[in-house]
C-alpha atoms as a PDB file:
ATOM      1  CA  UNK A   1     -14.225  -2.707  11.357  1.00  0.00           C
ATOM      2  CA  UNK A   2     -15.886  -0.360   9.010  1.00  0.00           C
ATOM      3  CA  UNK A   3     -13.178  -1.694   6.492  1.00  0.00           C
ATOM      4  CA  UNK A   4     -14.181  -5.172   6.418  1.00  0.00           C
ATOM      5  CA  UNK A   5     -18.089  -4.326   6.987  1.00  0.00           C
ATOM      6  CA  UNK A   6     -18.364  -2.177   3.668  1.00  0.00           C
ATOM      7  CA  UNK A   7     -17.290  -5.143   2.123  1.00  0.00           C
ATOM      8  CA  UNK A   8     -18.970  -7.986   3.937  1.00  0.00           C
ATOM      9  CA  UNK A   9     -22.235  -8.350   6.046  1.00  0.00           C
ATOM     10  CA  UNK A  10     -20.908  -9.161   9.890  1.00  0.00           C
ATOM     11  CA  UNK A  11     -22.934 -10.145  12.721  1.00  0.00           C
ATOM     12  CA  UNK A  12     -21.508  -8.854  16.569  1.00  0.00           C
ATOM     13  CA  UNK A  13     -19.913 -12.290  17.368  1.00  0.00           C
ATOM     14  CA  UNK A  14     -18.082 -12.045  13.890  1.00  0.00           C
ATOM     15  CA  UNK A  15     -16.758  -8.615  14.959  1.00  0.00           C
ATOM     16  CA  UNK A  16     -15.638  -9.063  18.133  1.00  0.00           C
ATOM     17  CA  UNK A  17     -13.689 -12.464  17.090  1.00  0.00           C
ATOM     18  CA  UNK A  18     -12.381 -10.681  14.130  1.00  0.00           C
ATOM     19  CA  UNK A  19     -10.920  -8.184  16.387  1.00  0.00           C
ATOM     20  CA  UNK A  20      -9.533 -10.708  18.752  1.00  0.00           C
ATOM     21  CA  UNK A  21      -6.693 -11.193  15.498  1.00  0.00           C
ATOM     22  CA  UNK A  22      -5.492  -7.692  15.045  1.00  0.00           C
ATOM     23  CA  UNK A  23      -2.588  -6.048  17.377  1.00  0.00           C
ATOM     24  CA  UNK A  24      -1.940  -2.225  16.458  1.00  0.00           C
ATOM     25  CA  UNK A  25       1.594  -0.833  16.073  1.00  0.00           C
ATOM     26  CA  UNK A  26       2.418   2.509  15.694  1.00  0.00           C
ATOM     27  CA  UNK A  27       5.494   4.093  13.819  1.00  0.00           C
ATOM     28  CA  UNK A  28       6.996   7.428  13.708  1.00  0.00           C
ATOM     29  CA  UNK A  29       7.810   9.400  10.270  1.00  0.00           C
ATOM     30  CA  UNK A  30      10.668   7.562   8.154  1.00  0.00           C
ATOM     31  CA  UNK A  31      10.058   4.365  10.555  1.00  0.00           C
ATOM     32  CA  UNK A  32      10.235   1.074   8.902  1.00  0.00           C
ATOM     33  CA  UNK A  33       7.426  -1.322   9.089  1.00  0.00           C
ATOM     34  CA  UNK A  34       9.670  -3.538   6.685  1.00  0.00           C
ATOM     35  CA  UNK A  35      13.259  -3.980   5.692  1.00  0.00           C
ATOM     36  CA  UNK A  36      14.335  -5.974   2.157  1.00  0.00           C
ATOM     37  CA  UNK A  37      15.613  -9.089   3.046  1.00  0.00           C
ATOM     38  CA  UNK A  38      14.036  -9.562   6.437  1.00  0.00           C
ATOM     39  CA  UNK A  39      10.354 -11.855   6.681  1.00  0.00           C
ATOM     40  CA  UNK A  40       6.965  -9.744   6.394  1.00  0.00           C
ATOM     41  CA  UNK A  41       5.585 -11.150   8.999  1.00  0.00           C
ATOM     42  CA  UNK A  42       1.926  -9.824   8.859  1.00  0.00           C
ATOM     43  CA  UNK A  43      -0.871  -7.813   6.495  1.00  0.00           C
ATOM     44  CA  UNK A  44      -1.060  -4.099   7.878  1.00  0.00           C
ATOM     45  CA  UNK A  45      -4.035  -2.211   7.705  1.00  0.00           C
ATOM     46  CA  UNK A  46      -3.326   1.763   7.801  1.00  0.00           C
ATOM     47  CA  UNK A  47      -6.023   3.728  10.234  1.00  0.00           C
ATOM     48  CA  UNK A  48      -3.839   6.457  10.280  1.00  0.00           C
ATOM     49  CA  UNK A  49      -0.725   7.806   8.205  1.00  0.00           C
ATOM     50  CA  UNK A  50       0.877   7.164   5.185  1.00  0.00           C
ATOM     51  CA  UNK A  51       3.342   4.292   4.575  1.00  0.00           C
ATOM     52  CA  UNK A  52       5.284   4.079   0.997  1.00  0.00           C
ATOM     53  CA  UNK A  53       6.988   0.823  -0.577  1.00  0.00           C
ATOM     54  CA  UNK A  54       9.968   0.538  -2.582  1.00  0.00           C
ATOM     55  CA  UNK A  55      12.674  -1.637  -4.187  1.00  0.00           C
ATOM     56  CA  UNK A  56      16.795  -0.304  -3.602  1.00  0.00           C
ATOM     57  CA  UNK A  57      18.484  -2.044  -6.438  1.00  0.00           C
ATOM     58  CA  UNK A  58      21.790  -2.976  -7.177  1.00  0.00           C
ATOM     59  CA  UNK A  59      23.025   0.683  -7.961  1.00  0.00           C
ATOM     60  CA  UNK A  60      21.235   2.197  -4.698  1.00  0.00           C
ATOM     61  CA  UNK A  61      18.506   3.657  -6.444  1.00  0.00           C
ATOM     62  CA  UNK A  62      15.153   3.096  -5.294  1.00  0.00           C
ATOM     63  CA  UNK A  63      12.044   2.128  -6.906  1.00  0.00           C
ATOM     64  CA  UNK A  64       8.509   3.840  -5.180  1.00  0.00           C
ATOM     65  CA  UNK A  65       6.428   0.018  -5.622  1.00  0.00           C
ATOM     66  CA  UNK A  66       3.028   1.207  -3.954  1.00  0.00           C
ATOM     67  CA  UNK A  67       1.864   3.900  -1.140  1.00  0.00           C
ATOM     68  CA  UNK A  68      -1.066   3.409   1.643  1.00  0.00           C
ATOM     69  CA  UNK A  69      -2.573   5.731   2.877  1.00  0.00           C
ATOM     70  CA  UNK A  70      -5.834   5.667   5.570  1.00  0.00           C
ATOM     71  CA  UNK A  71      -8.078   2.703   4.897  1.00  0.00           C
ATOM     72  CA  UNK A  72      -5.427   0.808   2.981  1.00  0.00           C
ATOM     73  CA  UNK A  73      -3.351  -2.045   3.532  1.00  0.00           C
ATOM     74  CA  UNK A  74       0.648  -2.622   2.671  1.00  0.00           C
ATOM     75  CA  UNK A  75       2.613  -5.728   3.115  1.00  0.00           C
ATOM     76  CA  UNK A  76       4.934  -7.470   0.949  1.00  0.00           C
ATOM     77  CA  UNK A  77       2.258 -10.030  -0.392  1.00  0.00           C
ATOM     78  CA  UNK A  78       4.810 -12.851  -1.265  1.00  0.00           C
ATOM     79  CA  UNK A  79       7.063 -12.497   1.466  1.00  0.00           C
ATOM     80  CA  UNK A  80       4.057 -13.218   3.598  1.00  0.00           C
ATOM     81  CA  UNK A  81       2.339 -16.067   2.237  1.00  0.00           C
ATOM     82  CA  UNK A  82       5.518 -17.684   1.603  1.00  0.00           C
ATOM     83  CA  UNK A  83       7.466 -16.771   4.242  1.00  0.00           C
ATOM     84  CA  UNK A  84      10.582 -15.689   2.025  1.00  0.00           C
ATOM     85  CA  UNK A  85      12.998 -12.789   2.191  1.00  0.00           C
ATOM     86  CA  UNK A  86      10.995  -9.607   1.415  1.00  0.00           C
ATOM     87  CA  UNK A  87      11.871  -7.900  -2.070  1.00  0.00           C
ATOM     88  CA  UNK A  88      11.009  -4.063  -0.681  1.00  0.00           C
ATOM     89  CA  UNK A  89      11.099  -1.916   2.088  1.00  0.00           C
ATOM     90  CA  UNK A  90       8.532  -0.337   3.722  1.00  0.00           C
ATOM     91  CA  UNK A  91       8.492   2.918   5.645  1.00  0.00           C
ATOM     92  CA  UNK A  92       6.355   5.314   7.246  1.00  0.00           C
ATOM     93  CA  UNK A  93       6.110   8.580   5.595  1.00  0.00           C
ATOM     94  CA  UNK A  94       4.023  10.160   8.735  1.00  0.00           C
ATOM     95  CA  UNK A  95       3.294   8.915  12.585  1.00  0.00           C
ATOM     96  CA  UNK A  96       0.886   6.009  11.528  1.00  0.00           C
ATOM     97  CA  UNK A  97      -1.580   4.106  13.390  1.00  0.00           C
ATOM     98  CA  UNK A  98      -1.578   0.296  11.757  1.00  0.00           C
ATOM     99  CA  UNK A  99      -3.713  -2.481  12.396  1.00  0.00           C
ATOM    100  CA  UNK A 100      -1.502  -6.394  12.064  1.00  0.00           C
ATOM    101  CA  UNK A 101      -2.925 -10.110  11.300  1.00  0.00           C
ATOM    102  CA  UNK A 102      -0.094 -12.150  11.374  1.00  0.00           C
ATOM    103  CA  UNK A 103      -0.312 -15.559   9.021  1.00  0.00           C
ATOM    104  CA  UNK A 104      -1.626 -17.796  11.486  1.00  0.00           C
ATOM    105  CA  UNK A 105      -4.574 -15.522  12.428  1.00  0.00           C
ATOM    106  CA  UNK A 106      -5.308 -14.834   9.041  1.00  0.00           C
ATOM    107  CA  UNK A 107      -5.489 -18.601   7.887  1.00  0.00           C
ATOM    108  CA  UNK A 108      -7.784 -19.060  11.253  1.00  0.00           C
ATOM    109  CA  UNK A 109      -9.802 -16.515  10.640  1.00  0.00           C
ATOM    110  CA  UNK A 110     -10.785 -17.235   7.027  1.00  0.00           C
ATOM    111  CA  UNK A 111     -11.307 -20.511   8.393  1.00  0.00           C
ATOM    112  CA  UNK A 112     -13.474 -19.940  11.451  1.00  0.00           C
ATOM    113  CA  UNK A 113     -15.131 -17.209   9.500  1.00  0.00           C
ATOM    114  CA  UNK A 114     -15.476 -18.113   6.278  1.00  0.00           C
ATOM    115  CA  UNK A 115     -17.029 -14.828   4.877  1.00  0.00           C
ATOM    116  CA  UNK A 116     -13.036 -13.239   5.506  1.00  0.00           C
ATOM    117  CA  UNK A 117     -12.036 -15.590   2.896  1.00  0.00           C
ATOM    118  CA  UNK A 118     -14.386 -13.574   0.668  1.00  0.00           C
ATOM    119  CA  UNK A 119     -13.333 -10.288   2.185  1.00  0.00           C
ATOM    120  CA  UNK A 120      -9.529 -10.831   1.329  1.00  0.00           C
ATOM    121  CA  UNK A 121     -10.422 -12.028  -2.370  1.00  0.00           C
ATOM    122  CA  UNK A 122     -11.918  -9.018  -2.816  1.00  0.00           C
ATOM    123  CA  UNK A 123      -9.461  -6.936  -1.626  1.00  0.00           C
ATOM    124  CA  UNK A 124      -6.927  -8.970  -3.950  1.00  0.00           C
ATOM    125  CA  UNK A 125      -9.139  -8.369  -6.958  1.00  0.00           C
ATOM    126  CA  UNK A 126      -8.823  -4.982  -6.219  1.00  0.00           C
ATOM    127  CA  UNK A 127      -5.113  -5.071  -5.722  1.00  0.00           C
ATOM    128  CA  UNK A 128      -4.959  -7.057  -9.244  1.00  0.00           C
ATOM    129  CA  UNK A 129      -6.916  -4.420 -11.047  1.00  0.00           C
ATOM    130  CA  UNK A 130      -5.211  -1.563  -9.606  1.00  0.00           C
ATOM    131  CA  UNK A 131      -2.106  -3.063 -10.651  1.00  0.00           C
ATOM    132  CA  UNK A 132      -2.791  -3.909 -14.157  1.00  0.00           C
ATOM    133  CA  UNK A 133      -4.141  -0.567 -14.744  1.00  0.00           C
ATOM    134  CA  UNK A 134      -0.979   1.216 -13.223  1.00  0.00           C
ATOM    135  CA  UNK A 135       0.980  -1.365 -15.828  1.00  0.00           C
ATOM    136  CA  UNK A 136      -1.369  -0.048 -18.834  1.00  0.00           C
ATOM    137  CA  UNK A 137      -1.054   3.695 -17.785  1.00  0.00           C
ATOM    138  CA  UNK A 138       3.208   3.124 -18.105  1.00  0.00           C
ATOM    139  CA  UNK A 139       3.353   1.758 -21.883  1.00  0.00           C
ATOM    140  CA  UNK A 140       0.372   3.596 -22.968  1.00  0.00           C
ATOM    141  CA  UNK A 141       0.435   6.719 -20.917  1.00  0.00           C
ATOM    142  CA  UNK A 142       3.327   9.597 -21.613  1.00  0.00           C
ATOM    143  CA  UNK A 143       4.779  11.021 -18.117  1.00  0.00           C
ATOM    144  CA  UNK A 144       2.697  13.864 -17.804  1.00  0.00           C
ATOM    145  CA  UNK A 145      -1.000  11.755 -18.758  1.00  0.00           C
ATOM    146  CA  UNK A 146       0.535   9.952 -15.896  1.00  0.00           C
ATOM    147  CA  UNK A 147       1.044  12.473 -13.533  1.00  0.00           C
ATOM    148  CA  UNK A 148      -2.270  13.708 -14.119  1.00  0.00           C
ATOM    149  CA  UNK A 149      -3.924  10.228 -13.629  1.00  0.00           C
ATOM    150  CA  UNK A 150      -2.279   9.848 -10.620  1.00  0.00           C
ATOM    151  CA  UNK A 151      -3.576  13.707  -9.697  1.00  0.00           C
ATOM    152  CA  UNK A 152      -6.938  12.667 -10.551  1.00  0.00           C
ATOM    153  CA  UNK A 153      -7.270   9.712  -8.532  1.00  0.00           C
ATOM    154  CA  UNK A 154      -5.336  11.068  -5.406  1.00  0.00           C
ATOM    155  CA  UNK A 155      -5.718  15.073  -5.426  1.00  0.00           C
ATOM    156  CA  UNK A 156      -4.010  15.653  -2.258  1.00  0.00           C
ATOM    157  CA  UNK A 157      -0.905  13.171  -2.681  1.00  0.00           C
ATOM    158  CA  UNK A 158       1.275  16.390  -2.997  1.00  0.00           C
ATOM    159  CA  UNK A 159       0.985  17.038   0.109  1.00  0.00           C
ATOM    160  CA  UNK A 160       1.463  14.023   1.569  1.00  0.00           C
ATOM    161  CA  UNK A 161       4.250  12.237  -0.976  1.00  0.00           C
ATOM    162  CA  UNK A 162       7.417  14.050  -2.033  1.00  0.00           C
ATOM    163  CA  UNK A 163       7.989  15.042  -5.486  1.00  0.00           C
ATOM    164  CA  UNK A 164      11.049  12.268  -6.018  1.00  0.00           C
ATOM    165  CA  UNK A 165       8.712   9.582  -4.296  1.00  0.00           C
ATOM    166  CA  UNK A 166       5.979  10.886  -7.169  1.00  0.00           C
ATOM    167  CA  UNK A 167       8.623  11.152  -9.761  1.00  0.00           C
ATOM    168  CA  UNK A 168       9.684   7.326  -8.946  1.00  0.00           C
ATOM    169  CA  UNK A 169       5.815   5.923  -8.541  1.00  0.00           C
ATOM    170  CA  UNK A 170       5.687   6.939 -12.123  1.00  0.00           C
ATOM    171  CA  UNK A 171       8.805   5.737 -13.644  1.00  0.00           C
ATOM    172  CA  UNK A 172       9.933   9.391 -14.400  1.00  0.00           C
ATOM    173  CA  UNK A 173      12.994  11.386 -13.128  1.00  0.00           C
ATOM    174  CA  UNK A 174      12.074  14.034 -10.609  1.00  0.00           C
ATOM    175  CA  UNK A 175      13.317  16.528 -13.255  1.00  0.00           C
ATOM    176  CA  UNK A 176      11.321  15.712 -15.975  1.00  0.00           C
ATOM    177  CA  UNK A 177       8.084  15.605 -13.158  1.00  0.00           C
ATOM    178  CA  UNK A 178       9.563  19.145 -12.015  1.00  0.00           C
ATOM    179  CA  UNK A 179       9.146  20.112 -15.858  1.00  0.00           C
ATOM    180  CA  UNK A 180       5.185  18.736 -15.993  1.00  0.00           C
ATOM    181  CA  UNK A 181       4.691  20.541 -13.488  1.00  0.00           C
ATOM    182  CA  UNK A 182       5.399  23.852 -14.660  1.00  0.00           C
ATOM    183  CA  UNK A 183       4.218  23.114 -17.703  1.00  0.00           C
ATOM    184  CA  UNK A 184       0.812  22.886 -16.118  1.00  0.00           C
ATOM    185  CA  UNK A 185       0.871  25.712 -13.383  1.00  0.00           C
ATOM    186  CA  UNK A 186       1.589  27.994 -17.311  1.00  0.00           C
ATOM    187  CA  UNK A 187      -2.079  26.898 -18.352  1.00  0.00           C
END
């Protein structure tokens, strides 16, 4: 609930009914929470853990999309709203703890409570943003300003991501990250 309150002002009632909408689900390391193809049937919200996205195309290779980690949500956004075959998979990188609104509680909710309308805009404006600047950084970044960005913004994601999960987020072989990275433990 801390979530939603840091972004909008919520009386007790509010709460409580808000909370009435969520179910939790829990998934163990390399579970998925979504397969391509199949419907995404709700928004997740991650308390605890750390979930990653990704495309497989044609050739089997896959494609790291996005990553949550705590206080971040994951779903395949399209697949969703429009209740079409999802374009990604989504899997659990660690035991996580998620919170679910399904479609139908989420449309109630913004409508019963109209301040959750506000709540998810914001959250997609912050999607949008994150996105466009992620699509900036790859034509006007090299590998390694990448890399270092990404560092910046996320200092533990080491730890918690593989290095070919890494290598993929930033459109660069795990070789090549494997070389940035020695090139920077040398300075």
């Amino acid at each position: 609930m801390r979530h939603i309150e840091r972004r909008i002002g919520l009386d007790s009632q509010e709460k409580d009914y808000i909370c009435s909408f969520f179910k939790i689900r829990k998934l163990l390391p390399k579970q998925y929470l979504l397969a391509q193809g199949e419907l995404c049937r709700y928004e997740s919200y991650v308390s605890e853990g750390f979930l990653r996205s990704f495309y497989v195309d044609s050739r089997g290779d896959e494609h790291t999309l996005h990553f949550a980690l705590e206080d971040w949500w994951i779903s395949d956004l399209t697949s969703f709203l429009k209740q079409q075959p999802a374009s990604r998979n989504i899997i659990s990188l660690e035991g996580s703890v998620l919170l679910q609104i399904d479609l139908e509680g989420r449309e109630r909710l913004m409508e019963n409570v109209p301040k959750m309308e506000r709540f998810w805009r914001i959250l997609n404006e912050s999607s949008s943003m994150a996105q466009d600047q992620r699509l900036l950084n790859s034509i006007s970044m090299s590998g390694k300003e990448r890399y270092l960005a990404l560092l910046d913004l996320y200092p533990h994601i080491e730890q918690r991501l593989p290095q070919k999960h890494i290598a993929s987020f930033l459109g660069i072989t795990p070789v090549f990250l494997s070389q940035i990275r020695k090139e920077i433990a040398k300075k």
